[in-house]
Protein backbone atom coordinates (compact mmCIF):
# COMPACT_ATOMS: atom_id res chain seq x y z
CA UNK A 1 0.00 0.00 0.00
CA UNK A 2 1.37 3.45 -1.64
CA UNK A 3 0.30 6.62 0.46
CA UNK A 4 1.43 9.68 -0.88
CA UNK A 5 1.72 13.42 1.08
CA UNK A 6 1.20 15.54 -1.58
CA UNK A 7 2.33 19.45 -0.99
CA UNK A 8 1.58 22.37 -3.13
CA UNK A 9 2.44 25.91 -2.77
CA UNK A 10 3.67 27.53 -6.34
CA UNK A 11 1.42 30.66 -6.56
CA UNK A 12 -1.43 31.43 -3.91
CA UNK A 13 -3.19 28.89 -2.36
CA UNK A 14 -1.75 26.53 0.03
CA UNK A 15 -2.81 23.07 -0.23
CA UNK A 16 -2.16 19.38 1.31
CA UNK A 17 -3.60 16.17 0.08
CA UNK A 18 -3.35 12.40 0.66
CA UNK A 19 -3.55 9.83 -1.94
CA UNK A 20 -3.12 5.68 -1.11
CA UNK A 21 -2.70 3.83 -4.32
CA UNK A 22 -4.35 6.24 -6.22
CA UNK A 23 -7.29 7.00 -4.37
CA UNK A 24 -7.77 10.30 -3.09
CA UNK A 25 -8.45 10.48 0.69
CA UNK A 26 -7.93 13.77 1.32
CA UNK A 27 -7.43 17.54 -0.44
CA UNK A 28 -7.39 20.78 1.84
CA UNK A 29 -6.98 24.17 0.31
CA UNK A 30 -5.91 27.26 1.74
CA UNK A 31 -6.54 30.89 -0.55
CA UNK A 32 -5.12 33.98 0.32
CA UNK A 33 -7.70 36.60 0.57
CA UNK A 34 -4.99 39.50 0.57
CA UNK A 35 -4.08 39.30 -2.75
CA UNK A 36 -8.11 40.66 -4.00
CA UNK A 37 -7.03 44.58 -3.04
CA UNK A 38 -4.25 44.62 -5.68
CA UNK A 39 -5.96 43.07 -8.36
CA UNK A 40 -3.51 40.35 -8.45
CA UNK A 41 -0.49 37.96 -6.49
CA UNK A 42 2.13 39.83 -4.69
CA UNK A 43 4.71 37.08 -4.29
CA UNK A 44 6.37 38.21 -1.22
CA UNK A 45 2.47 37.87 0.63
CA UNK A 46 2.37 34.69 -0.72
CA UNK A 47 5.32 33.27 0.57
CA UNK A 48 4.38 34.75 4.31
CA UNK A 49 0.99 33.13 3.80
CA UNK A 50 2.63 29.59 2.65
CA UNK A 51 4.70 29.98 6.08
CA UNK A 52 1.27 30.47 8.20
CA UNK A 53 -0.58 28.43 6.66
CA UNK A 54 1.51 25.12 5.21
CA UNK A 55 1.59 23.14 9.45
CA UNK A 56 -2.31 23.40 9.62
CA UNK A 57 -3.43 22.55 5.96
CA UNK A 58 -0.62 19.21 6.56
CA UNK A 59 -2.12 18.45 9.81
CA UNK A 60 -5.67 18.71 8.09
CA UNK A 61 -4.93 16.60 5.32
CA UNK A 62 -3.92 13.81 7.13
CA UNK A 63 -6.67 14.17 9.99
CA UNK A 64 -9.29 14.18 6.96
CA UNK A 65 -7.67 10.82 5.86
CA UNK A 66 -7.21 9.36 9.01
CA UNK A 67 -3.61 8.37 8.23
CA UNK A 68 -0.83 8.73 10.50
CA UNK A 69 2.10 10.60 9.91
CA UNK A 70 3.84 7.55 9.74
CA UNK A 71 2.02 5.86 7.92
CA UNK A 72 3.12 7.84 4.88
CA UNK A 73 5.00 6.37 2.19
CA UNK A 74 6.66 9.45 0.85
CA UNK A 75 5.88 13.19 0.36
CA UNK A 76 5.48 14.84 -3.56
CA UNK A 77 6.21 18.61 -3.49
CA UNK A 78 6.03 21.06 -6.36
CA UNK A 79 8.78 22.08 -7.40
CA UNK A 80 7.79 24.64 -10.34
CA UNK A 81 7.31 25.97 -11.81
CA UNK A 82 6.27 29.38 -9.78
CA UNK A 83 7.18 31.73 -7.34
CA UNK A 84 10.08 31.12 -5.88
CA UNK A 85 9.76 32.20 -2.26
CA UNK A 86 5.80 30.11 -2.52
CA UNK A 87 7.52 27.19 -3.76
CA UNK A 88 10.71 27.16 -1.18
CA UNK A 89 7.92 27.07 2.26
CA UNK A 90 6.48 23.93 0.19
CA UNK A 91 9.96 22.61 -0.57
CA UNK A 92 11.60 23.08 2.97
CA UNK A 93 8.58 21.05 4.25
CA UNK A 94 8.38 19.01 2.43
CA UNK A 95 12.62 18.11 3.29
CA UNK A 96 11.83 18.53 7.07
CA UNK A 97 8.82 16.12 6.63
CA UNK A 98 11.05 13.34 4.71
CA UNK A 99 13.88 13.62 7.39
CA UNK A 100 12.01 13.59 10.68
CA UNK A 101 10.19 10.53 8.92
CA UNK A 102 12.82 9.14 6.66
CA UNK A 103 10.80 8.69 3.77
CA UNK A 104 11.64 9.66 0.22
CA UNK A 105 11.03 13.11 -1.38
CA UNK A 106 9.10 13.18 -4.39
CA UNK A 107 9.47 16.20 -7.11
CA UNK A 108 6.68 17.38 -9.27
CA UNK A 109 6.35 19.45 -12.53
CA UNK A 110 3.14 22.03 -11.70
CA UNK A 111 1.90 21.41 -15.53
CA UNK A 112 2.61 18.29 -15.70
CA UNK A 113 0.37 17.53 -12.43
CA UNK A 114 -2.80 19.57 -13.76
CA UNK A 115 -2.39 17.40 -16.73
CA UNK A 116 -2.34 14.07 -14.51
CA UNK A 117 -5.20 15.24 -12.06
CA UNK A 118 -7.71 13.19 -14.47
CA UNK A 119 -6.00 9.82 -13.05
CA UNK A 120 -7.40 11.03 -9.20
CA UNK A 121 -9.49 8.58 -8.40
CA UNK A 122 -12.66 9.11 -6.18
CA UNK A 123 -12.81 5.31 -5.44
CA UNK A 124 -11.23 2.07 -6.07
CA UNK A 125 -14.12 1.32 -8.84
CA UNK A 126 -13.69 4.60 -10.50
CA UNK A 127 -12.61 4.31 -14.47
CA UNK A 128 -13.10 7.43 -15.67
CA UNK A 129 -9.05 8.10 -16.67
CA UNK A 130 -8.12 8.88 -20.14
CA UNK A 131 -6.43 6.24 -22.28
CA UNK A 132 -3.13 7.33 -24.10
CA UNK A 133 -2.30 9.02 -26.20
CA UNK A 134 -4.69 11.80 -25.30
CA UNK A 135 -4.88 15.63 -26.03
CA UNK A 136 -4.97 18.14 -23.18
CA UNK A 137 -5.70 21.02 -22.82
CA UNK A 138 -4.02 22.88 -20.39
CA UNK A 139 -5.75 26.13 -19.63
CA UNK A 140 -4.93 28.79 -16.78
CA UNK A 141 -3.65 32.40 -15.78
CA UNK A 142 0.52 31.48 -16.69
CA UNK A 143 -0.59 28.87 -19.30
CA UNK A 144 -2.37 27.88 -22.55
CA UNK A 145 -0.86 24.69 -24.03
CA UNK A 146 -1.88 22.19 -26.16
CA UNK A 147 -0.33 18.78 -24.71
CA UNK A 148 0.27 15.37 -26.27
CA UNK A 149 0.58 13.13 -23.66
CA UNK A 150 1.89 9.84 -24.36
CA UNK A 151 2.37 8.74 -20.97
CA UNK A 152 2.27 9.23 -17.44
CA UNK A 153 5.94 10.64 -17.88
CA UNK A 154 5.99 11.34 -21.12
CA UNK A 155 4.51 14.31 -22.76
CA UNK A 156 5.21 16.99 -25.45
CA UNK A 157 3.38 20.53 -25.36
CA UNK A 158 2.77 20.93 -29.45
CA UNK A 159 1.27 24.20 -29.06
CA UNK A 160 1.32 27.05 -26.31
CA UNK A 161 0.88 30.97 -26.13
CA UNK A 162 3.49 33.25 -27.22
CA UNK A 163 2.31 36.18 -25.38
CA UNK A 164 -0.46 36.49 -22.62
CA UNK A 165 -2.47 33.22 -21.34
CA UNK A 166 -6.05 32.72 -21.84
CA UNK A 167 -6.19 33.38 -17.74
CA UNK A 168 -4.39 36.69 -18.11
CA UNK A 169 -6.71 38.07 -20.76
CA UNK A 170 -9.89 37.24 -18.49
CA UNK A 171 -8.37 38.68 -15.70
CA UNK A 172 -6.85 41.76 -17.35
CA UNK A 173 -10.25 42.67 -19.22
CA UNK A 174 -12.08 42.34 -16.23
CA UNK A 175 -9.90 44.35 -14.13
CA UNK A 176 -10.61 46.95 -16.72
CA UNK A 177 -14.23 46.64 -16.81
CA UNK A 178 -13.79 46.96 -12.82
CA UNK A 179 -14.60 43.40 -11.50
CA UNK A 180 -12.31 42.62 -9.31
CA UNK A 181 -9.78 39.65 -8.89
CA UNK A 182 -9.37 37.05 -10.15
CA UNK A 183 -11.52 38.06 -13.08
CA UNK A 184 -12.06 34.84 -14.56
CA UNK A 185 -14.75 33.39 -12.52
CA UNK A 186 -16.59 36.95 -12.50
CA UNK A 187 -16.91 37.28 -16.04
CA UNK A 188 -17.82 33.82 -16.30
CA UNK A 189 -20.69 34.60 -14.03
CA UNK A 190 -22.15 37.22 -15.92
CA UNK A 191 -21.73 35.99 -19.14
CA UNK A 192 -24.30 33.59 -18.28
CA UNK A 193 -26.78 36.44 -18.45
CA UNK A 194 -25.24 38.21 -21.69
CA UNK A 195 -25.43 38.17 -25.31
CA UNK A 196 -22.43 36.16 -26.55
CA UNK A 197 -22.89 37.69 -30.34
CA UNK A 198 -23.69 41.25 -29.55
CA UNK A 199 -20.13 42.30 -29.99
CA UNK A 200 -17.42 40.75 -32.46
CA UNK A 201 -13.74 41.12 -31.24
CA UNK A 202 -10.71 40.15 -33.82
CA UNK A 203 -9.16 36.86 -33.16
CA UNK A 204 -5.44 36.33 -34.08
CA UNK A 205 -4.05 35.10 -36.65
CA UNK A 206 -1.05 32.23 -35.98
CA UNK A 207 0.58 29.78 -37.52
CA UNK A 208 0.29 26.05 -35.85
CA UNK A 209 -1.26 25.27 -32.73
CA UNK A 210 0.43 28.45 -30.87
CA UNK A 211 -1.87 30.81 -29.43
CA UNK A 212 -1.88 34.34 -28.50
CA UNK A 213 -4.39 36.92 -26.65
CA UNK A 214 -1.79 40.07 -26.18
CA UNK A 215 -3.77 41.15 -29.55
CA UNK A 216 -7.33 40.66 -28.11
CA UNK A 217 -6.60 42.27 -24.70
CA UNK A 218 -5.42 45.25 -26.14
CA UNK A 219 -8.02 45.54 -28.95
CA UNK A 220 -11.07 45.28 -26.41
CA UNK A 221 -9.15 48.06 -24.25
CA UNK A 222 -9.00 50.31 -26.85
CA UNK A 223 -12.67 49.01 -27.90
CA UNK A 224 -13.80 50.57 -24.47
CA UNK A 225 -11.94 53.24 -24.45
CA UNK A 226 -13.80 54.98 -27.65
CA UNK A 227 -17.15 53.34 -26.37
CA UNK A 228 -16.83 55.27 -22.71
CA UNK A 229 -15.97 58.77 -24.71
CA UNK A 230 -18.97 58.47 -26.35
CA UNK A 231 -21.34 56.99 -23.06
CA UNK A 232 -19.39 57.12 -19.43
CA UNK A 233 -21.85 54.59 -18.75
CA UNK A 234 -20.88 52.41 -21.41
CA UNK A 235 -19.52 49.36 -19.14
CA UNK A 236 -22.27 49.33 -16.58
CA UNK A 237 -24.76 48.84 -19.30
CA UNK A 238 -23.37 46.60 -21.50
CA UNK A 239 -21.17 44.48 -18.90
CA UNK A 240 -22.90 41.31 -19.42
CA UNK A 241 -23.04 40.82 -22.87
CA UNK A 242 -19.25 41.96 -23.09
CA UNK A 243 -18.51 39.20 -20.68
CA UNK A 244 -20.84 36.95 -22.99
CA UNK A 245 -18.72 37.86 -26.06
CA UNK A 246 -15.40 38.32 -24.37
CA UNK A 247 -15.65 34.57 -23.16
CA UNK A 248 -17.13 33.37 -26.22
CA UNK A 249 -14.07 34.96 -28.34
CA UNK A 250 -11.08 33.34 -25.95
CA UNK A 251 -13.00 29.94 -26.33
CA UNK A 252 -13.40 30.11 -30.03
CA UNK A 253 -9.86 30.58 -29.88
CA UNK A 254 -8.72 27.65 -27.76
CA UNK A 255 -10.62 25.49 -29.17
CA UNK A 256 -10.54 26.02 -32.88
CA UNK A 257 -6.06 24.70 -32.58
CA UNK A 258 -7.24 22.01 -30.14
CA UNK A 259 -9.74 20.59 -33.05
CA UNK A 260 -7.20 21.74 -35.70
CA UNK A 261 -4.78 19.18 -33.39
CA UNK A 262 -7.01 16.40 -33.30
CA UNK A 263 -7.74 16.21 -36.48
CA UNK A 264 -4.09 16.34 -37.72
CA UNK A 265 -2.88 13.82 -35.15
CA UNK A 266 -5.92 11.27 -35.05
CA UNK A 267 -6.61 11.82 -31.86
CA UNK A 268 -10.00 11.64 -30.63
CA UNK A 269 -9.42 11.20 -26.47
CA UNK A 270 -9.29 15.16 -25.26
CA UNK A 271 -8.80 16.76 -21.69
CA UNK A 272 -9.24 20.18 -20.12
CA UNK A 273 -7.20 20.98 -17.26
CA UNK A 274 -5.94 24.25 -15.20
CA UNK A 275 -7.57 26.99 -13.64
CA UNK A 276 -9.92 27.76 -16.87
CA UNK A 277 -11.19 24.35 -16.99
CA UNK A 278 -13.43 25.57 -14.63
CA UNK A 279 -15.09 28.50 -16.81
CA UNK A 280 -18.60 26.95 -17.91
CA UNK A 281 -18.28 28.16 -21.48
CA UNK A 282 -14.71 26.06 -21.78
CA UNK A 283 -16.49 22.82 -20.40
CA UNK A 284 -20.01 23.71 -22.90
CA UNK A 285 -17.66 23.57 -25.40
CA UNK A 286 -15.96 20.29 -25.06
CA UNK A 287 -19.65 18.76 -24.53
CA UNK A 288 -20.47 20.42 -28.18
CA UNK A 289 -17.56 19.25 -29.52
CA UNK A 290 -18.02 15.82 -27.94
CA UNK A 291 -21.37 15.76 -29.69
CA UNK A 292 -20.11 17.14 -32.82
CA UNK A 293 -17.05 15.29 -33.83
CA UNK A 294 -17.24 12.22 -31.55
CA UNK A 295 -14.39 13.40 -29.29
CA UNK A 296 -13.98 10.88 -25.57
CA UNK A 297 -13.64 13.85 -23.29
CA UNK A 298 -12.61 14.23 -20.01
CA UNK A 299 -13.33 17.36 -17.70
CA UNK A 300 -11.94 17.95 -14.16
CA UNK A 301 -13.98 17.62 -11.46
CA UNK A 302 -14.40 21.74 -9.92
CA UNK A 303 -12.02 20.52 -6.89
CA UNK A 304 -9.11 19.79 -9.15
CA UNK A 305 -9.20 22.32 -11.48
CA UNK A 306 -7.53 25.16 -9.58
CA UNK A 307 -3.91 24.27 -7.61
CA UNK A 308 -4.19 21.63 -5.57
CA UNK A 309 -2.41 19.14 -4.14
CA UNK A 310 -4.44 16.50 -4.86
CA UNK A 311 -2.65 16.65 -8.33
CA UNK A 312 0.85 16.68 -6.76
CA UNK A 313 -0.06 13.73 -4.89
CA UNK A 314 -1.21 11.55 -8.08
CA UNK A 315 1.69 12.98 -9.89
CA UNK A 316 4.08 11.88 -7.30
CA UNK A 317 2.31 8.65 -6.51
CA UNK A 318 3.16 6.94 -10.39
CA UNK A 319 6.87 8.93 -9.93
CA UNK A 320 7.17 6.87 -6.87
CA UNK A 321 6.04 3.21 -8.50
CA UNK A 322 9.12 4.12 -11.06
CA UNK A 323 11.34 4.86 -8.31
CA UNK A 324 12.02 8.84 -9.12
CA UNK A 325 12.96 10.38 -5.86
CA UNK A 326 14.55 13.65 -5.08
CA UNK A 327 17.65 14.33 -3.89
CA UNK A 328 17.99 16.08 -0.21
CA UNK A 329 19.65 19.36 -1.54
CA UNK A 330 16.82 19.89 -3.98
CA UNK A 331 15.70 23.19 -4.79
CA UNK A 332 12.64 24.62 -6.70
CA UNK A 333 12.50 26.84 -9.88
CA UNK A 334 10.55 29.28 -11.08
CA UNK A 335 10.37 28.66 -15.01
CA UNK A 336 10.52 25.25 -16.38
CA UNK A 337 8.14 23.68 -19.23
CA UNK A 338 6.81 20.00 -19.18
């Protein structure tokens, strides 16, 4: 019997999960609350929140499983990529927790875990895991990439954005329309009651799978600015069906190289997975397309979408049946790919 700590603190939320043989018996998150008044993450907050909050979240995981500390097997960390001062309270745990225990350290890639958070399993009986190879997906505020993923340790990001992430350009337009952060889940919201076709926005034009939203942040900023000279009240009238079409535009986007990529490459099994995966328009879409072109999908449950470290835990869990551990003096980075 495998049972995995998993630990994962790369951006804002600090969160501790338990896993035995692939079965999830545990997932506590911490958010941090402080970041909403600047309208985004100040990394040197984050870290101080990691430090209070990284003991309690641990000790909650493990209550929630009823597992022993030493009953764990060995502890999967994050390791990036990040912010560096989040991700060194999650490493330096994580080290403290394998010595007083002498257990093995486990090292995880952040993308690589949202990717593998469709292998969680709720139960012993569940079978709801993709089969490789298998497109994902992976959608949040750092990342859009289109992943091939061969295996559980082998995968190959075929297309990703050269500018701004889908999760930026939510965020960013929202913070101009004055929502708040993060922006994603408000616009989301209120799209619901808009008008996705009452305003077109320009979609860009690149070559591959690549994607880019630099163009479409800036062209609905200056689309707003003209609209407020003319009406002040411009945003406060219109707000939902510019969420409507906003959203609409960014999923027409991601999905139009995903399809382009299954088609090309044969593939038919498709995931969703990051911080995005959550927006309701993202997961309408993959039903559509399901429906349409006969794709197997598979959508993250709501729990595993955002950082967790339920994900680390899985992630670390098939490292551990191939024997990767980490080494003692191990220390995290802040940019890596897959």
């Amino acid at each position: 019997m495998v049972t995995i700590l998993g630990i994962e603190s790369s951006c804002d939320d600090t969160s501790a999960a338990v896993i035995r043989d692939g079965v999830i018996c545990s997932n506590v998150i911490a958010g941090q609350a402080v970041h909403e008044r600047y309208g985004g993450v100040v990394p040197e907050l984050a870290s101080r929140a990691h430090q209070q909050n990284i003991i309690p979240v641990v000790h909650d995981a493990l209550k929630q499983a009823g597992i022993a500390r030493e009953e764990v097997t060995a502890v999967a960390f994050t390791r990036g990529p990040g912010l560096l001062g989040s991700l060194l309270v999650g490493t330096s745990f994580a080290k403290g927790f394998s010595s007083a225990l002498n257990i093995p350290m486990v090292e995880v890639n952040h993308l690589q875990a949202h990717v593998l958070a469709h292998f969680i399993k709720e139960d012993e009986q569940d079978t709801h895991q993709p089969e490789f190879p298998f497109l994902c997906l992976l959608v949040s505020g750092g990342n859009s990439q289109i992943i091939l993923v061969k295996s559980f340790d082998e995968m190959e990001i075929i297309g990703k954005t050269i500018d701004d992430a889908a999760g930026e350009a939510f965020d960013k337009c929202a913070k101009v329309m004055g929502l708040g952060y993060p922006g994603g889940p408000v616009v989301d919201r209120l799209a619901k009651q808009g008008d996705p076709e009452r305003f077109i926005f320009n979609k860009p034009r690149i070559e591959g799978y690549d994607y880019s939203f630099s163009g479409l942040k800036t062209s609905f900023l200056y689309f707003l600015r003209d609209e407020l000279k003319k009406d002040p009240d411009f945003i406060e009238k219109n707000k939902n069906d510019l969420c409507a079409s906003l959203q609409k535009t960014i999923i027409d986007i991601l999905m139009e190289k995903l399809y382009q990529a299954s088609v090309n490459l044969d593939i038919d099994e498709v995931a969703v997975a990051g911080g995005v995966s959550a927006n309701s328009g993202l997961r309408n879409a993959f039903e559509a397309y399901s429906h349409q072109y006969g794709w197997k999908i598979h959508i993250p449950r709501f729990a595993y979408t955002t950082d967790n470290a339920a994900m680390v835990a899985i992630s670390g869990y098939y490292k551990y049946l191939n024997g990767e551990f980490a080494a003692p003096d191990v220390a995290p980075y802040a940019r890596v790919s897959i």
